[in-house]
Protein backbone atom coordinates (compact mmCIF):
# COMPACT_ATOMS: atom_id res chain seq x y z
CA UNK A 1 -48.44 36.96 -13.91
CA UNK A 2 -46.03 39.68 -15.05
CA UNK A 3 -42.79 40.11 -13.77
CA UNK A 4 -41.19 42.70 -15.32
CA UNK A 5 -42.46 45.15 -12.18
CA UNK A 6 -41.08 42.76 -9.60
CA UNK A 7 -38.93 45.00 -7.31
CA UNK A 8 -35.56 42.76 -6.76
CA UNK A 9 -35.37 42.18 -10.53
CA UNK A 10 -35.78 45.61 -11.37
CA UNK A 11 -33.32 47.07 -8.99
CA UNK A 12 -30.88 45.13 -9.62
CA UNK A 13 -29.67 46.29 -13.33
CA UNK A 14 -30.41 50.02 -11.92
CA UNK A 15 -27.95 49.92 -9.34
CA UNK A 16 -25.37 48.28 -11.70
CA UNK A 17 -25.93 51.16 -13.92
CA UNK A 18 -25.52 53.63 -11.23
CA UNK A 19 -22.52 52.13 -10.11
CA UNK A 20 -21.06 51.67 -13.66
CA UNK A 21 -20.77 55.87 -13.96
CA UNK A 22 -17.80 55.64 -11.47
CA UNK A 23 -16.54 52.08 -12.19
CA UNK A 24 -16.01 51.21 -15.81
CA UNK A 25 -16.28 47.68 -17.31
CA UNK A 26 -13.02 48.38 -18.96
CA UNK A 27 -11.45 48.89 -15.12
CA UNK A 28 -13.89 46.96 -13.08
CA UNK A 29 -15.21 43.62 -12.46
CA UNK A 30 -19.36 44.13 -11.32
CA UNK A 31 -21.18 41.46 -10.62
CA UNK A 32 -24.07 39.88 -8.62
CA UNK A 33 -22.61 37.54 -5.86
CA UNK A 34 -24.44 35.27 -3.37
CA UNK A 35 -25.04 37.30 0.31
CA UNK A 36 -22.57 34.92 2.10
CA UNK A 37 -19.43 33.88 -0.48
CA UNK A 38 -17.70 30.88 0.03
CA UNK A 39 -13.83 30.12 -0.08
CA UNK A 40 -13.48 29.11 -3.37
CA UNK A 41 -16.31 31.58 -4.72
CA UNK A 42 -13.58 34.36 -3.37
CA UNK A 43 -11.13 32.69 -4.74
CA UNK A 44 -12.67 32.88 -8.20
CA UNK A 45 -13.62 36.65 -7.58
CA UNK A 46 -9.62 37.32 -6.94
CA UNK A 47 -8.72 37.01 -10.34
CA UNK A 48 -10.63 40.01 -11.41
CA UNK A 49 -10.08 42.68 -9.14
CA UNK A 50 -10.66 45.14 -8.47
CA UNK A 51 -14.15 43.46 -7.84
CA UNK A 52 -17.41 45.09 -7.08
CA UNK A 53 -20.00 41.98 -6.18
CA UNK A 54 -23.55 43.12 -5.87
CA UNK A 55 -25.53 40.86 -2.99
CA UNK A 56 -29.49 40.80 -1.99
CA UNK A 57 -29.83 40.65 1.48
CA UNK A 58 -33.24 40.74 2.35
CA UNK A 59 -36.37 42.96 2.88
CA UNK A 60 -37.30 45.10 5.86
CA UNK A 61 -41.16 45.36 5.56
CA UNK A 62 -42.70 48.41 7.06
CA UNK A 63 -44.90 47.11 9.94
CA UNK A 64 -47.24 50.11 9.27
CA UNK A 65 -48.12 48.83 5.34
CA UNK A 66 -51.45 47.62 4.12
CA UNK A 67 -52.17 45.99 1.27
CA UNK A 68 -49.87 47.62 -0.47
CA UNK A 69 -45.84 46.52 1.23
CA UNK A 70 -44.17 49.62 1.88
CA UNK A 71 -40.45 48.12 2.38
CA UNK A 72 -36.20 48.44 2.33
CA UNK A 73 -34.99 46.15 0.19
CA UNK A 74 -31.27 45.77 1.68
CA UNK A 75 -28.20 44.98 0.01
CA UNK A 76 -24.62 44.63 0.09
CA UNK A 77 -21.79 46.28 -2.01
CA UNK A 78 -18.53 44.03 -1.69
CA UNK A 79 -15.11 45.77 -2.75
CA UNK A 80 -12.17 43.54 -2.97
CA UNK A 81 -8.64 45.22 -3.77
CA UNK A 82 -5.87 43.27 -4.44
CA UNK A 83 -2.75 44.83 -4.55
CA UNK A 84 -0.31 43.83 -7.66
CA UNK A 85 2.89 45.72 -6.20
CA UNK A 86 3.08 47.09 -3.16
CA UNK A 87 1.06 46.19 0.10
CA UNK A 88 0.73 50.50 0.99
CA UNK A 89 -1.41 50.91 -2.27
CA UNK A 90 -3.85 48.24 -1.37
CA UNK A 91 -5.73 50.87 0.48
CA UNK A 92 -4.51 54.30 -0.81
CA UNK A 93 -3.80 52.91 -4.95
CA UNK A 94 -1.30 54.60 -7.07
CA UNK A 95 -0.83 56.01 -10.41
CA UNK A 96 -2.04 52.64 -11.75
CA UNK A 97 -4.84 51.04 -9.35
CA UNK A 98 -7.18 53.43 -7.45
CA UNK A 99 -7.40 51.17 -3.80
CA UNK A 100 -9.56 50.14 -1.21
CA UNK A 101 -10.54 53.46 0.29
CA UNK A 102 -11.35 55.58 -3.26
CA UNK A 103 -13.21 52.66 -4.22
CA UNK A 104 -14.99 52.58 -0.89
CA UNK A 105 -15.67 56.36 -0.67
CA UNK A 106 -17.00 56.37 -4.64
CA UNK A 107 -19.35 53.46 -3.74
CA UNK A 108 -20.94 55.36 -0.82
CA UNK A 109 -21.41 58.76 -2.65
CA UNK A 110 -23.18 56.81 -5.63
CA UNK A 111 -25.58 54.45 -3.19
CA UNK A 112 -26.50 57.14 -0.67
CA UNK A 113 -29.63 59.33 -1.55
CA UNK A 114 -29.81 58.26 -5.17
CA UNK A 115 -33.28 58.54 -6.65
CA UNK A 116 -33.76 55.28 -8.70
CA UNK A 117 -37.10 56.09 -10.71
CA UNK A 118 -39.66 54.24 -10.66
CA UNK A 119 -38.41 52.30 -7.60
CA UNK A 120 -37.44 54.54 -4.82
CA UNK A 121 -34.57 56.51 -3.21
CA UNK A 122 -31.17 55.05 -1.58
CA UNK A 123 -29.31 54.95 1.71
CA UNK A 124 -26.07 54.26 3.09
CA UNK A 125 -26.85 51.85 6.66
CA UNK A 126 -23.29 51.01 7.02
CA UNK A 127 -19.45 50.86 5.83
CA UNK A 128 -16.73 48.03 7.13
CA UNK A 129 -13.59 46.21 6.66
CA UNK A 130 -14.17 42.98 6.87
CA UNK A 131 -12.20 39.70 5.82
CA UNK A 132 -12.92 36.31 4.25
CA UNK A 133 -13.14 33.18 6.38
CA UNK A 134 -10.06 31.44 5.89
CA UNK A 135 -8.51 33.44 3.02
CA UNK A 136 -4.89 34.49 4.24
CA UNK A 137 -3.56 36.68 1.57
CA UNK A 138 -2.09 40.14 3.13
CA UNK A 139 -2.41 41.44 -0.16
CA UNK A 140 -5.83 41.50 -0.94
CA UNK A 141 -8.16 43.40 0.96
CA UNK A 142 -12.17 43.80 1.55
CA UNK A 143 -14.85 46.47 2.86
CA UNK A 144 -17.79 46.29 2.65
CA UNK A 145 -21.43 48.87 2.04
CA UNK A 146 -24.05 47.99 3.23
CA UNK A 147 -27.19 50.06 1.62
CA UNK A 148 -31.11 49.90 1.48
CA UNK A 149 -33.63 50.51 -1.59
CA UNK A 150 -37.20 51.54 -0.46
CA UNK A 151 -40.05 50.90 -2.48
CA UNK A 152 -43.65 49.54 -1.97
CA UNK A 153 -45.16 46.68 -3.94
CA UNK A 154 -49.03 44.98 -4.72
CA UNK A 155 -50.50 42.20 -6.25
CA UNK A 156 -51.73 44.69 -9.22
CA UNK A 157 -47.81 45.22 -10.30
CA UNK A 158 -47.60 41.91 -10.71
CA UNK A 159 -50.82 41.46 -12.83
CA UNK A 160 -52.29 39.32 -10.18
CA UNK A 161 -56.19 40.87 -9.82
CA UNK A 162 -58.76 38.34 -10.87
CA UNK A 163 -59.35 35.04 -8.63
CA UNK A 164 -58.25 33.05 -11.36
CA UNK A 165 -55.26 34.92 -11.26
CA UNK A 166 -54.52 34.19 -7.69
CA UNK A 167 -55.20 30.27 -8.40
CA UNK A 168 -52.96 29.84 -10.85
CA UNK A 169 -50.26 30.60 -8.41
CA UNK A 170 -51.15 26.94 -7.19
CA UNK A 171 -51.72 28.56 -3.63
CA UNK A 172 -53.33 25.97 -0.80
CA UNK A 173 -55.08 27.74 1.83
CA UNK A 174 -54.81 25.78 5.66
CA UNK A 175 -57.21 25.76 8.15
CA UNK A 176 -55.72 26.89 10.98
CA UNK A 177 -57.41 24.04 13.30
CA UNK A 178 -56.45 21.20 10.84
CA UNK A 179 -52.85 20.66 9.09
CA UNK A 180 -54.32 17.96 7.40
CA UNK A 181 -54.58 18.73 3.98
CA UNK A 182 -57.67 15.33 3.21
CA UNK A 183 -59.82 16.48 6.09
CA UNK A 184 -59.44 20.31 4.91
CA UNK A 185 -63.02 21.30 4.13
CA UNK A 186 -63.23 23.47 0.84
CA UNK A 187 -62.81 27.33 1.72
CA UNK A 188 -64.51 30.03 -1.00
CA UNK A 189 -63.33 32.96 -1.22
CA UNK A 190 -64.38 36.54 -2.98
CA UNK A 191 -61.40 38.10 -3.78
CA UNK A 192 -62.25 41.83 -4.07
CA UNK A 193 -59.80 44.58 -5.64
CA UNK A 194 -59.57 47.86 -6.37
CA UNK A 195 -58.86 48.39 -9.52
C-alpha cells in the first residue's frame, strides 16, 4: 500500500505552506492541533502566540460518487491573539503585533479559492469568535475559519488493485445474516479493476 497519495496527509503540509506566505515562522507559531483542544492544550498554545493551529475535522462525501469518493475534506484554522500591552490591540494590533482581525482577514483571503495542485481548490464555510471552555484571560482572544478542501480519492492512489492487495489490509467480510464470525461460511470474491 502506498501512502504518499493519501489525501489528509498530503493536504496538510500544502496548506501550511500556503499559509506560511502571510505568516512567517520567524512571527508565527503554525501548527497542527487536535479538532477539540483541551484546557491545558490551550494553555500550552498561549505561550506562543500569535498561534495559528491547523485541525482536521472530517470529510463530507459527495452522495453522488462512485467508485471513485468525490469529497470536502473540512478543516479548521484556529487564531489565538494574545495581547502583551494593551487590551484595544488584541483585535486591531499595533506597530508591534498585527491582532485578531488582520490575522483573521489574511487567513480567509489565503484559504478561500486557492487551487492546491494536485488536490483540489479551497473554500471559506465560515468565520467566528469563539472562546475556550474555562479559560478566563481578557487578554487573549480567539476566532476561528472554518474551510473545506475538495478532492476525490480510489483504491488505485493508494496502490491497492490486485486481490492480494486488498487482503493484506487484514479486511473480514460479515455476512449480513450471521455476526458470528465461526459459523461465517467462506465468501470468494473476484475483485475486478480498471486499470
Amino acid at each position: 500500500m502506498d501512502l504518499s497519495t493519501a489525501p489528509i496527509r498530503t493536504v496538510e503540509p500544502v496548506l501550511t505552506a500556503r499559509l506560511r506566505l502571510a505568516f512567517p515562522e520567524k512571527t508565527f507559531s503554525l501548527e497542527r492541533i487536535p479538532s477539540v483542544l483541551t484546557v491545558k492544550e490551550f494553555e500550552r498554545v498561549l505561550h506562543q502566540p500569535p498561534f495559528l493551529g491547523l485541525a482536521f475535522m472530517g470529510i463530507r462525501p459527495d452522495p453522488n460518487s462512485g467508485r471513485e469518493i468525490q469529497a470536502a475534506m473540512r478543516w479548521r484554522l484556529i487564531i489565538v491573539v494574545k495581547a502583551s500591552r494593551d487590551f484595544r490591540t488584541r483585535f486591531s494590533g499595533d506597530a508591534h503585533e498585527i491582532g485578531l482581525d488582520a490575522m483573521t482577514d489574511v487567513a480567509v483571503v489565503l484559504l478561500q479559492g486557492a487551487s492546491l495542485e494536485g488536490i483540489g481548490a479551497t473554500r471559506v464555510t465560515s468565520v467566528e469568535a469563539v472562546y475556550a471552555e474555562g479559560w478566563g484571560d481578557d487578554a487573549t482572544v480567539v476566532n476561528q475559519v472554518d474551510f473545506e478542501v475538495a478532492y476525490s480519492a480510489s483504491a488505485r492512489a493508494l496502490k491497492l488493485v490486485t486481490a492480494a492487495d486488498f487482503a493484506g489490509l487484514g479486511v473480514t467480510w460479515l455476512n449480513e445474516d450471521n455476526a458470528d464470525l465461526a459459523e461465517v461460511p467462506e465468501i470468494t470474491q473476484e475483485i475486478v479493476t480498471d486499470v
